[in-house]
PDB file of N, CA and C in Angstrom:
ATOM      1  N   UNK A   1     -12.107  47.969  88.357  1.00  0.00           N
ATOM      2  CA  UNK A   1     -11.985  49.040  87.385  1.00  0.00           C
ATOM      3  C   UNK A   1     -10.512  49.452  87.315  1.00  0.00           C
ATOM      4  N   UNK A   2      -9.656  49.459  85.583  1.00  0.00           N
ATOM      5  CA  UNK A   2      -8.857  49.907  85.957  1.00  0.00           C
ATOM      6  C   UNK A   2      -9.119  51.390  85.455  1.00  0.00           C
ATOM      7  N   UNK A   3      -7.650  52.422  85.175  1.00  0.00           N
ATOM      8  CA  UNK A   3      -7.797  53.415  84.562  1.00  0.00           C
ATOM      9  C   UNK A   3      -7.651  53.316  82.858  1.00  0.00           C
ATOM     10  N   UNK A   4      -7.253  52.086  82.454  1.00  0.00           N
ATOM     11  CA  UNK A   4      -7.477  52.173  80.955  1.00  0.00           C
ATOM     12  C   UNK A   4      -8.820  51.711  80.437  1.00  0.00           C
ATOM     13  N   UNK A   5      -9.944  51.323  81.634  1.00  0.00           N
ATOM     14  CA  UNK A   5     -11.248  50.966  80.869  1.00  0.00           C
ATOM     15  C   UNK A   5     -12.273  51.773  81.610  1.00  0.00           C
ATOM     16  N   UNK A   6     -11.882  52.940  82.234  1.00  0.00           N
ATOM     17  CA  UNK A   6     -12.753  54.093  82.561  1.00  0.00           C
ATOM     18  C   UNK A   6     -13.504  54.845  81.218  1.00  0.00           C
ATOM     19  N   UNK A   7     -14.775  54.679  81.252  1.00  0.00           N
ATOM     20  CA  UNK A   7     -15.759  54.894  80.041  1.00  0.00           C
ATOM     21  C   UNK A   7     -15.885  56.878  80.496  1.00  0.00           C
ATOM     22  N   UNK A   8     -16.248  57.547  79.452  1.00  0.00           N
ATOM     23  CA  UNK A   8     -16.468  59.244  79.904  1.00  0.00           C
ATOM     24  C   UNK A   8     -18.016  58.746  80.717  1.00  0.00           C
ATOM     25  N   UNK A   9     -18.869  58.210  80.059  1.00  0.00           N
ATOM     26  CA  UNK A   9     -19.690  57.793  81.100  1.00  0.00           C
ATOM     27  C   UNK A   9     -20.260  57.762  82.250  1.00  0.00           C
ATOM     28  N   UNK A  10     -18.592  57.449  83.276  1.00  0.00           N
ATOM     29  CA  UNK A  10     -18.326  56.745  84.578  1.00  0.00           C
ATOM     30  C   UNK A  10     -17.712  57.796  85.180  1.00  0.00           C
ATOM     31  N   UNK A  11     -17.391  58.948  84.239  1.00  0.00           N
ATOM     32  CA  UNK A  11     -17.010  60.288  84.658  1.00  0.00           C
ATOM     33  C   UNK A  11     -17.766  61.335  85.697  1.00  0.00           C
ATOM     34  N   UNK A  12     -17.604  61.370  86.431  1.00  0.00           N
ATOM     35  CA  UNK A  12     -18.606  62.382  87.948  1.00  0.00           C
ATOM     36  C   UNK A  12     -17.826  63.870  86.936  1.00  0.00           C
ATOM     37  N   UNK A  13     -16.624  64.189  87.314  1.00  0.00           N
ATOM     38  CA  UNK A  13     -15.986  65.117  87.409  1.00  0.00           C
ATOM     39  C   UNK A  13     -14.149  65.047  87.131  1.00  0.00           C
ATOM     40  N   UNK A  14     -13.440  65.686  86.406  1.00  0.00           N
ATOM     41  CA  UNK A  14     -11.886  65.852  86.646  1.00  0.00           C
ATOM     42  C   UNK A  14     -11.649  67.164  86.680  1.00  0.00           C
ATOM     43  N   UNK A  15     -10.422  66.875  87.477  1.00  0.00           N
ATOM     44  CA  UNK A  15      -9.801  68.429  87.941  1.00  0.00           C
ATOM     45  C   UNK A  15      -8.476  68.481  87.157  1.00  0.00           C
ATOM     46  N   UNK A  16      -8.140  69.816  86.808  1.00  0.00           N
ATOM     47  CA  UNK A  16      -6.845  69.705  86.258  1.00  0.00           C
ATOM     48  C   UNK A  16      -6.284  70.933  87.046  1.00  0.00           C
ATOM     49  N   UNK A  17      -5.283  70.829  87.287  1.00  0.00           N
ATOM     50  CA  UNK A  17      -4.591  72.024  87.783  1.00  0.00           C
ATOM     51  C   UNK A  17      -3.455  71.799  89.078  1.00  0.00           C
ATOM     52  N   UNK A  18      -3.320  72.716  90.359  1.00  0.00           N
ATOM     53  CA  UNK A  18      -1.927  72.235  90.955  1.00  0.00           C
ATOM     54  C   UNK A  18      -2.583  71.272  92.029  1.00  0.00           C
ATOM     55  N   UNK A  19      -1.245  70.287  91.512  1.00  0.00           N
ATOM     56  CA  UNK A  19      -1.254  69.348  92.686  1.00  0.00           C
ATOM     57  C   UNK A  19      -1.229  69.220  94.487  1.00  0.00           C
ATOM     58  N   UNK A  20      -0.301  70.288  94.983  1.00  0.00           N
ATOM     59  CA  UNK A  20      -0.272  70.599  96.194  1.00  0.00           C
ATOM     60  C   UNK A  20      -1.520  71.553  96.649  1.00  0.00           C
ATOM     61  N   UNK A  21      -1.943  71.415  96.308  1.00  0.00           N
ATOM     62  CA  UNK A  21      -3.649  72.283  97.176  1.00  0.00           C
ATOM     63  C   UNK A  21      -4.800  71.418  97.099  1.00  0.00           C
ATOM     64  N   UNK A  22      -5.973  72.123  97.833  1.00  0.00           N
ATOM     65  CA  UNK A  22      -7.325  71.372  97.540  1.00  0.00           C
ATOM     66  C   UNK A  22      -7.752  71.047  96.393  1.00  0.00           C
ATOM     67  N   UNK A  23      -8.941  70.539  96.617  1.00  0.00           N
ATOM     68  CA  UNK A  23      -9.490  70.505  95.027  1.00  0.00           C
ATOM     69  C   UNK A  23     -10.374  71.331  95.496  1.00  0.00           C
ATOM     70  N   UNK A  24     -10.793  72.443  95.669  1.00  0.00           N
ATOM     71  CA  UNK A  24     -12.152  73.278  95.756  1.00  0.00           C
ATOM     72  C   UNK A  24     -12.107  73.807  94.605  1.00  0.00           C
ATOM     73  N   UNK A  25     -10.954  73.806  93.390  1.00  0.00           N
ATOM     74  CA  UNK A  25     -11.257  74.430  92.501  1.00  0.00           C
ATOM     75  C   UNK A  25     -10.117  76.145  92.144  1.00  0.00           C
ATOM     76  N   UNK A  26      -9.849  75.997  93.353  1.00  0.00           N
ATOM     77  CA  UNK A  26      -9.431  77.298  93.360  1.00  0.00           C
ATOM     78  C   UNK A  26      -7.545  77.389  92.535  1.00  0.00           C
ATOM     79  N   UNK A  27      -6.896  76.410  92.745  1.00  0.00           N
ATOM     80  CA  UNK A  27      -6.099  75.862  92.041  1.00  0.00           C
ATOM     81  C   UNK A  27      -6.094  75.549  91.137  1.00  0.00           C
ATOM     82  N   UNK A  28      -6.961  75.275  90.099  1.00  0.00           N
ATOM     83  CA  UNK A  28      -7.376  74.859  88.828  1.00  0.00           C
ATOM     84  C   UNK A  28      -8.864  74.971  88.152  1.00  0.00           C
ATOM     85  N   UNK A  29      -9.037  73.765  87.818  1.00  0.00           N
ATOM     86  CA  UNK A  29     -10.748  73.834  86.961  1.00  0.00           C
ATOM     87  C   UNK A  29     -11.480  72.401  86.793  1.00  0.00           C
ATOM     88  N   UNK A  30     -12.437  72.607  87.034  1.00  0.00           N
ATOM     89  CA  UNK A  30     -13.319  70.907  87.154  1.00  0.00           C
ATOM     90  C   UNK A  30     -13.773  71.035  85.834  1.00  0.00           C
ATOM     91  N   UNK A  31     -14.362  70.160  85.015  1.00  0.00           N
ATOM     92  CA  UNK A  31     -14.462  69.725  83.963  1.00  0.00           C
ATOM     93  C   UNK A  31     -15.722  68.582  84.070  1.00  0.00           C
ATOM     94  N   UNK A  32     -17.136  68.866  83.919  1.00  0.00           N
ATOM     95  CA  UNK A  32     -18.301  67.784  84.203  1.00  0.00           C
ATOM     96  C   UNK A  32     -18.641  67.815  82.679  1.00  0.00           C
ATOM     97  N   UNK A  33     -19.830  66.701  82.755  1.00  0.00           N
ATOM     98  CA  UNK A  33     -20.470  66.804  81.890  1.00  0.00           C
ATOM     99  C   UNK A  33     -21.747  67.185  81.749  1.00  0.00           C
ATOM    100  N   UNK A  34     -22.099  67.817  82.978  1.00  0.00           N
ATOM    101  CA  UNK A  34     -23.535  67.602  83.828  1.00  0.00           C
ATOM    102  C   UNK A  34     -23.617  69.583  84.118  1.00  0.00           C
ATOM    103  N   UNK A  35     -22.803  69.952  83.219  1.00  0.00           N
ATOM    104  CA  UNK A  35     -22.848  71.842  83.280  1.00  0.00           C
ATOM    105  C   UNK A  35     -23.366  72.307  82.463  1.00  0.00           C
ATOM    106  N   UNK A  36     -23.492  73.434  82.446  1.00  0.00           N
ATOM    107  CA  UNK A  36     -24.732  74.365  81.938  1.00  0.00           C
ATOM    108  C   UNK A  36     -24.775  73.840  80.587  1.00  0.00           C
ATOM    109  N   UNK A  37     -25.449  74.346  79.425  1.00  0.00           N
ATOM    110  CA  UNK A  37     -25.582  73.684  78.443  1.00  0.00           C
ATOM    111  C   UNK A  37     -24.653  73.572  77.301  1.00  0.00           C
ATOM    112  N   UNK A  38     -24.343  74.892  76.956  1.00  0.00           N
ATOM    113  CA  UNK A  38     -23.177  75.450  75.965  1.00  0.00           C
ATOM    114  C   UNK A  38     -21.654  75.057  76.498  1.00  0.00           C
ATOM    115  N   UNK A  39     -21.815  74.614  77.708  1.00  0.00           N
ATOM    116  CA  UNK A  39     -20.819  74.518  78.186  1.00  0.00           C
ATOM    117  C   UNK A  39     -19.926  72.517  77.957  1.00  0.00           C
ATOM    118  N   UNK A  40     -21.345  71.793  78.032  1.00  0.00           N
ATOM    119  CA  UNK A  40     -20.811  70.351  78.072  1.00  0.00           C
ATOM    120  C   UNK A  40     -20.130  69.845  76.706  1.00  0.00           C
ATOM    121  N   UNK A  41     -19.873  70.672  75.398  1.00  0.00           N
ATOM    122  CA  UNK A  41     -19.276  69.375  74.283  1.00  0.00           C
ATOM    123  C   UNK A  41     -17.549  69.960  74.641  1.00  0.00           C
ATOM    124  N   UNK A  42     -17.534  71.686  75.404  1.00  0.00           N
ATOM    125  CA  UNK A  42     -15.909  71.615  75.082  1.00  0.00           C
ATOM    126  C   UNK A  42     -15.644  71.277  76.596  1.00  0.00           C
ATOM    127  N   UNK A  43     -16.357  70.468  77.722  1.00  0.00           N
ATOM    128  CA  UNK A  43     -15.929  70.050  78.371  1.00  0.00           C
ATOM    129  C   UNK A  43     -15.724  68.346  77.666  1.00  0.00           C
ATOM    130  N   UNK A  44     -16.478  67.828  77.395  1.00  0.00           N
ATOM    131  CA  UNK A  44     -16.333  66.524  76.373  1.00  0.00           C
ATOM    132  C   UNK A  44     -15.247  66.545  75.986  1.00  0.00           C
ATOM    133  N   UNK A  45     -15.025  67.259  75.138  1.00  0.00           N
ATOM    134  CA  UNK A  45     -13.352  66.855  74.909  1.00  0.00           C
ATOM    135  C   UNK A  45     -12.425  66.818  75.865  1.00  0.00           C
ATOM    136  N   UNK A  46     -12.563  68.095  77.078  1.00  0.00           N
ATOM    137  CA  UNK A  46     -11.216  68.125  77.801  1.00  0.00           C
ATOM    138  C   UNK A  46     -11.208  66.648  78.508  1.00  0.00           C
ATOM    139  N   UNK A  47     -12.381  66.446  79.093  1.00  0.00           N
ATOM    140  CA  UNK A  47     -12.550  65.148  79.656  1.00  0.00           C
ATOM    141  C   UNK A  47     -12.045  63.712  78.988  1.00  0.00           C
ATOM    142  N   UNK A  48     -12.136  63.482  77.782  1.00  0.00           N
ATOM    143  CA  UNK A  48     -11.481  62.722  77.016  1.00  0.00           C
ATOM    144  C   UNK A  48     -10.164  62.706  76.419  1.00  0.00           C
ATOM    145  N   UNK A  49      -9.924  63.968  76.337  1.00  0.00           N
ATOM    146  CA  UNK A  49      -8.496  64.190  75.903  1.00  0.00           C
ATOM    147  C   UNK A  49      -7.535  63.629  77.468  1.00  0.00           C
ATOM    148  N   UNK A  50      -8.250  64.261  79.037  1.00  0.00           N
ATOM    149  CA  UNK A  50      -7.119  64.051  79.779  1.00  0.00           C
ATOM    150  C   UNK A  50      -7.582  62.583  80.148  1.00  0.00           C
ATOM    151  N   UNK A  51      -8.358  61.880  79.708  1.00  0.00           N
ATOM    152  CA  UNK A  51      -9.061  59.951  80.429  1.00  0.00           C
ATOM    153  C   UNK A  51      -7.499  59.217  79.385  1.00  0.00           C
ATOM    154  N   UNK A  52      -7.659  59.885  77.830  1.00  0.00           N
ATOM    155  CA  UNK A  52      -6.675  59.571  77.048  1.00  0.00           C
ATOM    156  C   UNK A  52      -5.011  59.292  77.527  1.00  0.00           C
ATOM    157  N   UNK A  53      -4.370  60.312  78.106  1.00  0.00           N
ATOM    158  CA  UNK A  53      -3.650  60.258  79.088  1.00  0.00           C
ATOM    159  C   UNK A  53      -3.555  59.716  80.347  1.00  0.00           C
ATOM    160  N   UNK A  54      -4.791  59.826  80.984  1.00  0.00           N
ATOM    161  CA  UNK A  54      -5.065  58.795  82.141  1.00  0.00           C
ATOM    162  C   UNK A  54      -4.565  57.010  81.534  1.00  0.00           C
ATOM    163  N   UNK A  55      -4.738  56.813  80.491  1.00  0.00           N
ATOM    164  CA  UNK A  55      -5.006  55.411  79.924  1.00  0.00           C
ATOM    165  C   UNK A  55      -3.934  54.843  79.202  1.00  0.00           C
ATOM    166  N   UNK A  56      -3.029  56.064  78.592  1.00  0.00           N
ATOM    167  CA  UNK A  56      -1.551  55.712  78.233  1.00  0.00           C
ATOM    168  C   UNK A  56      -0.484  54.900  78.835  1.00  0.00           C
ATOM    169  N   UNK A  57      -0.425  54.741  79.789  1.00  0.00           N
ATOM    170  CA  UNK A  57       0.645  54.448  80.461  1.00  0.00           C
ATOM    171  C   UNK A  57       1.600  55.066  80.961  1.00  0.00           C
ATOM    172  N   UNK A  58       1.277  56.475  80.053  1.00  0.00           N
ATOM    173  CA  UNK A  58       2.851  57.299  80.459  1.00  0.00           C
ATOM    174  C   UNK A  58       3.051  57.728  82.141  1.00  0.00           C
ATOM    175  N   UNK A  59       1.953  58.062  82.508  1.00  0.00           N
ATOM    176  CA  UNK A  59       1.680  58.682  83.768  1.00  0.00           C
ATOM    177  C   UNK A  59       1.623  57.620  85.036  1.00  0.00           C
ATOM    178  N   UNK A  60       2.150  57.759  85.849  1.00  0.00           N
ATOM    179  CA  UNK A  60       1.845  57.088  86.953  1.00  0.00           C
ATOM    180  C   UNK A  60       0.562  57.296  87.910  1.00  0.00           C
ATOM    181  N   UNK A  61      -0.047  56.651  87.850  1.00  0.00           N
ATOM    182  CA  UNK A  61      -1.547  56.621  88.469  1.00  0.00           C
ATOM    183  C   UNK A  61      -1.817  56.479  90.255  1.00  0.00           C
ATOM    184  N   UNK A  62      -2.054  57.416  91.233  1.00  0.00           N
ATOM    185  CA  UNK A  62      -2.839  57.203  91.829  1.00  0.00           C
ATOM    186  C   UNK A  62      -4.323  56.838  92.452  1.00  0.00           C
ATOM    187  N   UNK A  63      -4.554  56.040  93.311  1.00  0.00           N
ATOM    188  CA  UNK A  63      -5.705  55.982  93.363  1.00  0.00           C
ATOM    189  C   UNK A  63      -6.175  55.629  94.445  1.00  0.00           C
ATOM    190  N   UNK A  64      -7.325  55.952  94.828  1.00  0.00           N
ATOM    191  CA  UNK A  64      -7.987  55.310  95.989  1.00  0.00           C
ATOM    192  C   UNK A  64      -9.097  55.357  96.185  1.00  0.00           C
ATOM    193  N   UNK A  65      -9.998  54.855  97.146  1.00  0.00           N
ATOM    194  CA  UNK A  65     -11.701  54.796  97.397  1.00  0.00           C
ATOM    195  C   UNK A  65     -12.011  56.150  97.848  1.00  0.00           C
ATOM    196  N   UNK A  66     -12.426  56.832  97.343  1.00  0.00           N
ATOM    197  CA  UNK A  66     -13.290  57.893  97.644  1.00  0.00           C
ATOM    198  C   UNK A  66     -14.889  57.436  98.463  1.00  0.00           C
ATOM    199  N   UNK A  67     -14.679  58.595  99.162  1.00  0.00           N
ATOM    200  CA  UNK A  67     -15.819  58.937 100.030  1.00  0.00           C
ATOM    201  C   UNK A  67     -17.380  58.438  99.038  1.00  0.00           C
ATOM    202  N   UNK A  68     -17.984  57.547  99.722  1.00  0.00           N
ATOM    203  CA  UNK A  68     -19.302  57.080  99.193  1.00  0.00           C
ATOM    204  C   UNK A  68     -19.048  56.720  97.704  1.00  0.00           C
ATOM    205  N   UNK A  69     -19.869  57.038  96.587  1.00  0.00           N
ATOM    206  CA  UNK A  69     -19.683  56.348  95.506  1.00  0.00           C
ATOM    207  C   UNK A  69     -18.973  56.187  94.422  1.00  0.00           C
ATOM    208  N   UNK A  70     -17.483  56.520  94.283  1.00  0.00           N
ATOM    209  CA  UNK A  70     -16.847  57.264  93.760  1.00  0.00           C
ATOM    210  C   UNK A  70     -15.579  56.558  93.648  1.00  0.00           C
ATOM    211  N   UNK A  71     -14.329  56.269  92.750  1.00  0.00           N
ATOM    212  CA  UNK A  71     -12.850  55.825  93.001  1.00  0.00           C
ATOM    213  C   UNK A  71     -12.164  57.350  92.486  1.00  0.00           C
ATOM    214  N   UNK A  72     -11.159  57.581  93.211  1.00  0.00           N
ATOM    215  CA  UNK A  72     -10.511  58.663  92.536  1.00  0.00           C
ATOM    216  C   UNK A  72      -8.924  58.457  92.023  1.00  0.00           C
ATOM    217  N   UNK A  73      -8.564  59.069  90.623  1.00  0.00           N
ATOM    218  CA  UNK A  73      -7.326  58.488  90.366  1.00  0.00           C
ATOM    219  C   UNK A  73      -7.066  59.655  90.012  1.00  0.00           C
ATOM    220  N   UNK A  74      -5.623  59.928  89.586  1.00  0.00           N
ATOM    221  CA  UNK A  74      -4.875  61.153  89.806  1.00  0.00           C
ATOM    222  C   UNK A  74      -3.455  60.817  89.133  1.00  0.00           C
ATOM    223  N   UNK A  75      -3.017  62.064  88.215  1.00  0.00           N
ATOM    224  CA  UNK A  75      -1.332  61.382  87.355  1.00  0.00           C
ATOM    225  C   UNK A  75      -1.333  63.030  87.604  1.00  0.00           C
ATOM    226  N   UNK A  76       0.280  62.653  87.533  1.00  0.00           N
ATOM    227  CA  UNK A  76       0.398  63.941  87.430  1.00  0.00           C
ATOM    228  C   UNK A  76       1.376  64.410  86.083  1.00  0.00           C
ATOM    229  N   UNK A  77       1.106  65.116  85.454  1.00  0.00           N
ATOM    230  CA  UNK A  77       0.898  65.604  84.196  1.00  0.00           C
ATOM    231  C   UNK A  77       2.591  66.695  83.671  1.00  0.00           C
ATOM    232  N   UNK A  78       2.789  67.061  84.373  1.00  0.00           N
ATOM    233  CA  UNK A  78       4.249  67.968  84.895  1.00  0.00           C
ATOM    234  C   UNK A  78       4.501  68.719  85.908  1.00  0.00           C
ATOM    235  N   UNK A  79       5.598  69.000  86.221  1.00  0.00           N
ATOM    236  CA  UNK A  79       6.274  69.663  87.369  1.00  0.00           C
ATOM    237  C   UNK A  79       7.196  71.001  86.782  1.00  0.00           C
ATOM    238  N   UNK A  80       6.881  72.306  87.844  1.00  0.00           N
ATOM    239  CA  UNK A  80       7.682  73.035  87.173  1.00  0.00           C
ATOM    240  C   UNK A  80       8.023  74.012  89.015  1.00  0.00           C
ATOM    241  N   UNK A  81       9.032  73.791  89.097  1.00  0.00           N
ATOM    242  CA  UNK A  81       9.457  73.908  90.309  1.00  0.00           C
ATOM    243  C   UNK A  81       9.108  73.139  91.397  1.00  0.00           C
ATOM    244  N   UNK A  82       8.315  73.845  92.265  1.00  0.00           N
ATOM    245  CA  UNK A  82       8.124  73.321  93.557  1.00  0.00           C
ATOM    246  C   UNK A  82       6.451  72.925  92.965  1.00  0.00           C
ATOM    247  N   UNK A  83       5.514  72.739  91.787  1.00  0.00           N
ATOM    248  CA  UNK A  83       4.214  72.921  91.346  1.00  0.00           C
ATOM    249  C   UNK A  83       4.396  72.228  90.807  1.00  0.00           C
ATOM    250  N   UNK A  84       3.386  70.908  91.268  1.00  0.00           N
ATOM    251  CA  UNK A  84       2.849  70.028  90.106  1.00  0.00           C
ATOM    252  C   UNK A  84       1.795  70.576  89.353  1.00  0.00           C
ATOM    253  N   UNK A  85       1.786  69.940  88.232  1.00  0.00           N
ATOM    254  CA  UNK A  85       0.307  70.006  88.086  1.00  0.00           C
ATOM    255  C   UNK A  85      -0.290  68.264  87.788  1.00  0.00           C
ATOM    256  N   UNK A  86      -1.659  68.593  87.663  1.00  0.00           N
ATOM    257  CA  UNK A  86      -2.431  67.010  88.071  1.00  0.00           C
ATOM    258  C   UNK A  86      -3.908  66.731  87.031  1.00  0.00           C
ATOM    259  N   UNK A  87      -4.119  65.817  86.798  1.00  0.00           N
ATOM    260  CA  UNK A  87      -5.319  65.918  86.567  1.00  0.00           C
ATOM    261  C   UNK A  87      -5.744  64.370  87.721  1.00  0.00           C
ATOM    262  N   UNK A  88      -7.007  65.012  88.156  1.00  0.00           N
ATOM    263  CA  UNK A  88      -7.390  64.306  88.973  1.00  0.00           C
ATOM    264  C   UNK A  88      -9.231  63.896  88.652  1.00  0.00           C
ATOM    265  N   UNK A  89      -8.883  62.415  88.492  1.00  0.00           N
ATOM    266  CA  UNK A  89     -10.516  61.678  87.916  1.00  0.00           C
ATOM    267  C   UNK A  89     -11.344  61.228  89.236  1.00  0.00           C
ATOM    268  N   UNK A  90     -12.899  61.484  89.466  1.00  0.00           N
ATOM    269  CA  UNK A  90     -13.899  61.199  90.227  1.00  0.00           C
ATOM    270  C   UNK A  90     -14.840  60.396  89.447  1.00  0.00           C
ATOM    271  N   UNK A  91     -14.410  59.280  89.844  1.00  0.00           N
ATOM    272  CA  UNK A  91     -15.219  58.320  88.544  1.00  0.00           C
ATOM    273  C   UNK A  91     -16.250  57.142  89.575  1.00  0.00           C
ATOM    274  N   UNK A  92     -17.216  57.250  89.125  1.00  0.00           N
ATOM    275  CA  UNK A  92     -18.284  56.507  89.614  1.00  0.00           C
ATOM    276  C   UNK A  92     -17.814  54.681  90.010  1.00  0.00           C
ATOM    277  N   UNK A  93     -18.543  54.202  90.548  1.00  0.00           N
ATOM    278  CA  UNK A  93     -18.183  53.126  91.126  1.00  0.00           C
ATOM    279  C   UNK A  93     -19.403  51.997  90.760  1.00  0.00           C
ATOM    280  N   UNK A  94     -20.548  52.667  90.528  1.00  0.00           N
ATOM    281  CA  UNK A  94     -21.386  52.260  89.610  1.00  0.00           C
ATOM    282  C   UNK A  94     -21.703  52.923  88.528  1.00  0.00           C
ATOM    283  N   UNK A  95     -21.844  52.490  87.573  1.00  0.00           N
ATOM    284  CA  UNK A  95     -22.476  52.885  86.418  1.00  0.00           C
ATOM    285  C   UNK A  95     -24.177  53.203  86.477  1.00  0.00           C
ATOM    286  N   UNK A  96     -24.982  54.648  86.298  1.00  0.00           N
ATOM    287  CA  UNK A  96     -26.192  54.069  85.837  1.00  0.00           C
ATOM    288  C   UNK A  96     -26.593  55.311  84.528  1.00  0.00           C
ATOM    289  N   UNK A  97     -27.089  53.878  83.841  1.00  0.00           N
ATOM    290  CA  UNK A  97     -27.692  55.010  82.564  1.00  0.00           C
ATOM    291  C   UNK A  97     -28.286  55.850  82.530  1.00  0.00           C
ATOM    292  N   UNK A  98     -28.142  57.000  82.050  1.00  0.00           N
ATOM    293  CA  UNK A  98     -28.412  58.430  82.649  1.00  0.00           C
ATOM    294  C   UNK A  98     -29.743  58.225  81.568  1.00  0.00           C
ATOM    295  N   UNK A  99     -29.958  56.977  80.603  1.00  0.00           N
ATOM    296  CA  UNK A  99     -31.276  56.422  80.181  1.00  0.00           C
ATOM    297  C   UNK A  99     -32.336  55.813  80.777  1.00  0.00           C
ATOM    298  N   UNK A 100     -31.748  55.518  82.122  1.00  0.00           N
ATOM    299  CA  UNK A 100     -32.484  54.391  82.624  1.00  0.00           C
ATOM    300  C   UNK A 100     -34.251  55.153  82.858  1.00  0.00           C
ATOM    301  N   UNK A 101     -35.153  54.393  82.513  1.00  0.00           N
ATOM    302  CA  UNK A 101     -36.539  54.801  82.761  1.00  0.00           C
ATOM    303  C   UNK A 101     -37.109  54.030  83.740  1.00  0.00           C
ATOM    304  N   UNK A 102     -37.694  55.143  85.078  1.00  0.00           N
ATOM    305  CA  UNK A 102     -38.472  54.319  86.360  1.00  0.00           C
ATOM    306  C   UNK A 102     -39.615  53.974  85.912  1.00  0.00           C
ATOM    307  N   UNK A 103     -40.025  53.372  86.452  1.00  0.00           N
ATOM    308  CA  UNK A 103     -41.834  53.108  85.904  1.00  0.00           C
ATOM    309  C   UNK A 103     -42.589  53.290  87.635  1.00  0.00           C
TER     310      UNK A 103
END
């Protein structure tokens, strides 16, 4: 998988916000697609707007294997002093269709 053929799909979760801290959130904002109801089309966009950037080239891409099922990649977006900021992707490692029917 690279980062220019990451589908929203394959999307768990992205974080946007400062780079030097955790991700608990408290530094920024997660962005699913899997949130309350009113909430998932203007996460849809943010999620696509920052995969868009993920996929440009402009950004330099980190990445690595995340814990159990997951790759995580990470650009960072600008710097304004001693503060990055980041958006950081939790993207599945398998795909499954959120169609798929058990029998």
């Amino acid at each position: 998988m690279t980062p220019s053929t990451i589908s929203i799909d394959q999307v768990e979760s992205v974080y946007v916000g400062k780079g030097h801290c955790c991700r608990c959130g408290c530094g920024g904002n997660y962005f699913r697609l899997a949130d309350e109801a009113g909430v998932i089309e203007a996460n849809e966009k943010k999620i696509r707007h920052y995969l868009k950037k993920l996929a440009s080239g402009k950004y330099a891409v980190t990445e690595q294997d995340g814990l159990g099922d997951e790759y995580i990649y990470e650009i960072n977006l600008s710097r304004s002093g001693n503060t990055d900021r980041v958006a950081t992707f939790y993207v599945r490692k398998k795909f499954y269709s959120t169609f798929h029917k058990s029998n």
